[in-house]
C-alpha atoms as a PDB file:
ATOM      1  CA  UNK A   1      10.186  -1.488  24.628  1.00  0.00           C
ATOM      2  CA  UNK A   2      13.557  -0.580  22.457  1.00  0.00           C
ATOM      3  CA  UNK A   3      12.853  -3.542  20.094  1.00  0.00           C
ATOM      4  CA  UNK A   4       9.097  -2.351  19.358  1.00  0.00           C
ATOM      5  CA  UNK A   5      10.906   1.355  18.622  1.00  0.00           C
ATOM      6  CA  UNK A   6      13.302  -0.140  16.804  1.00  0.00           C
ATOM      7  CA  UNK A   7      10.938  -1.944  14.537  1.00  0.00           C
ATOM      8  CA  UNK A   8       8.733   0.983  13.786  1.00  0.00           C
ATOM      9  CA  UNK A   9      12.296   3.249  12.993  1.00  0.00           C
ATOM     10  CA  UNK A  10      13.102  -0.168  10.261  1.00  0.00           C
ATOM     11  CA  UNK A  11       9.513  -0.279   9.128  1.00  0.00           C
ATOM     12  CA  UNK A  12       9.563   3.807   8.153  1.00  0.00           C
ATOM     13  CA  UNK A  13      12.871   3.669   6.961  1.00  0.00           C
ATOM     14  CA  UNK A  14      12.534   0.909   4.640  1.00  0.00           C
ATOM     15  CA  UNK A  15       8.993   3.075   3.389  1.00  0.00           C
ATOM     16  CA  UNK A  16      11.334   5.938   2.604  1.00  0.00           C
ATOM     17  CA  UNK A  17      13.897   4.075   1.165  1.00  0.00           C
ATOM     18  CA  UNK A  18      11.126   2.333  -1.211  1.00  0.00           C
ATOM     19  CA  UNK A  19       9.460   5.914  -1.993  1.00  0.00           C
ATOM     20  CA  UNK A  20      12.673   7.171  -2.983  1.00  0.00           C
ATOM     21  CA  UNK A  21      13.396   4.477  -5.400  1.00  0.00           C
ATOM     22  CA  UNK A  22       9.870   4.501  -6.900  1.00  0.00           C
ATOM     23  CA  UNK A  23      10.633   7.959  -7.370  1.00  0.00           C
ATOM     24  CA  UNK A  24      14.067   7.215  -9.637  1.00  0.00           C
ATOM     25  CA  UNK A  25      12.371   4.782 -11.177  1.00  0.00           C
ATOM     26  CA  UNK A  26       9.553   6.877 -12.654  1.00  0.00           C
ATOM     27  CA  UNK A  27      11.870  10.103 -13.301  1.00  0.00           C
ATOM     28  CA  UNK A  28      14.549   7.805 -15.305  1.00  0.00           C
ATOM     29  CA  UNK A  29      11.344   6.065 -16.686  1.00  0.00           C
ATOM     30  CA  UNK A  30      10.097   9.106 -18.070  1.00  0.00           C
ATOM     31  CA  UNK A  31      13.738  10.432 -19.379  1.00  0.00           C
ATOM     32  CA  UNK A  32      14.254   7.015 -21.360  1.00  0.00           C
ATOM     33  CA  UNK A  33      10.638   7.605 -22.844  1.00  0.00           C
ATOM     34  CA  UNK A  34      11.190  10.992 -23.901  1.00  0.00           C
ATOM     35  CA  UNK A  35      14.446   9.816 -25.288  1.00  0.00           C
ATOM     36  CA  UNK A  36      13.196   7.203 -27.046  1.00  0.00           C
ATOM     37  CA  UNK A  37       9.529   7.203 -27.933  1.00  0.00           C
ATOM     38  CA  UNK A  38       9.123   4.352 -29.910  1.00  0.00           C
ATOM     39  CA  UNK A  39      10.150   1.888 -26.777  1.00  0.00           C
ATOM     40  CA  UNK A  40       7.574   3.517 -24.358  1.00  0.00           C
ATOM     41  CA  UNK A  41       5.680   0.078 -23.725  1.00  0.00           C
ATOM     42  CA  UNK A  42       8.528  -1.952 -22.510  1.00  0.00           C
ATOM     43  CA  UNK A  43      10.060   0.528 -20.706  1.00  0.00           C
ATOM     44  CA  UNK A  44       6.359   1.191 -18.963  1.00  0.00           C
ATOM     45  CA  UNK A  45       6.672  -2.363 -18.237  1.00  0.00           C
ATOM     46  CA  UNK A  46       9.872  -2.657 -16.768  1.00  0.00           C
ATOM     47  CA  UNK A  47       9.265   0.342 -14.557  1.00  0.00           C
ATOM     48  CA  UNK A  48       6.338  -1.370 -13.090  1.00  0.00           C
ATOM     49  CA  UNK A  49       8.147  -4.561 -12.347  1.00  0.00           C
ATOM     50  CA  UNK A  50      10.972  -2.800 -10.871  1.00  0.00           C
ATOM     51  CA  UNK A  51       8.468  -0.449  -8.593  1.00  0.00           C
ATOM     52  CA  UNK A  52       6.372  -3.615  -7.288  1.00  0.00           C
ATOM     53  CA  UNK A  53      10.063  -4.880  -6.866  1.00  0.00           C
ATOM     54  CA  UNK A  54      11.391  -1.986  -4.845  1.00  0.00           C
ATOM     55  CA  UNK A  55       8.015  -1.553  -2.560  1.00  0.00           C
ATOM     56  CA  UNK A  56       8.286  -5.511  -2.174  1.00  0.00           C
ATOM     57  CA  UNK A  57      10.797  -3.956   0.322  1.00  0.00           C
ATOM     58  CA  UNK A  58       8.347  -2.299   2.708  1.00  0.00           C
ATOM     59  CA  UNK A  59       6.471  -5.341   3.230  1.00  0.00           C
ATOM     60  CA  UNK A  60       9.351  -7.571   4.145  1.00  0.00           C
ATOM     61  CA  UNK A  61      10.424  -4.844   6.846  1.00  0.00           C
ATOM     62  CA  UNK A  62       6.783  -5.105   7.629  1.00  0.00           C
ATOM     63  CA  UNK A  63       6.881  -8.781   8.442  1.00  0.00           C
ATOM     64  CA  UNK A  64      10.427  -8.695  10.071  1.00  0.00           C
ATOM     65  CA  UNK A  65       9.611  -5.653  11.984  1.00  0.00           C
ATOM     66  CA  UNK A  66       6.040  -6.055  13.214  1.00  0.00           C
ATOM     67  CA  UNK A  67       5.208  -8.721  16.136  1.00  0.00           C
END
């Protein structure tokens, strides 16, 4: 019984840790934008790589965590 608590606690706090960084990612996204205009595309494109990257997270927890 602890072990399927235990895995649902991992699974949500791997989530939150994932939202959070999404969350950097698009605020510092959007600073380097406004700083620099001109390099919008790649750093749209980065952000997106490094958000798949971060919420990649959840879904190991996911498999580790669920039965």
């Amino acid at each position: 019984m602890f072990a399927t608590i235990s895995g649902g606690i991992h699974i949500g706090l791997a989530a939150l840790g994932s939202a959070i960084g999404v969350g950097f990612i698009g605020m510092k996204a959007a600073e380097a934008t406004g700083r620099n205009p001109g390099a919008a595309a790649a750093i749209r494109n980065q952000a997106i790589i490094f958000a798949a990257l971060s919420e990649g997270i959840v879904f190991i927890a996911i498999f580790l965590g669920g039965k």
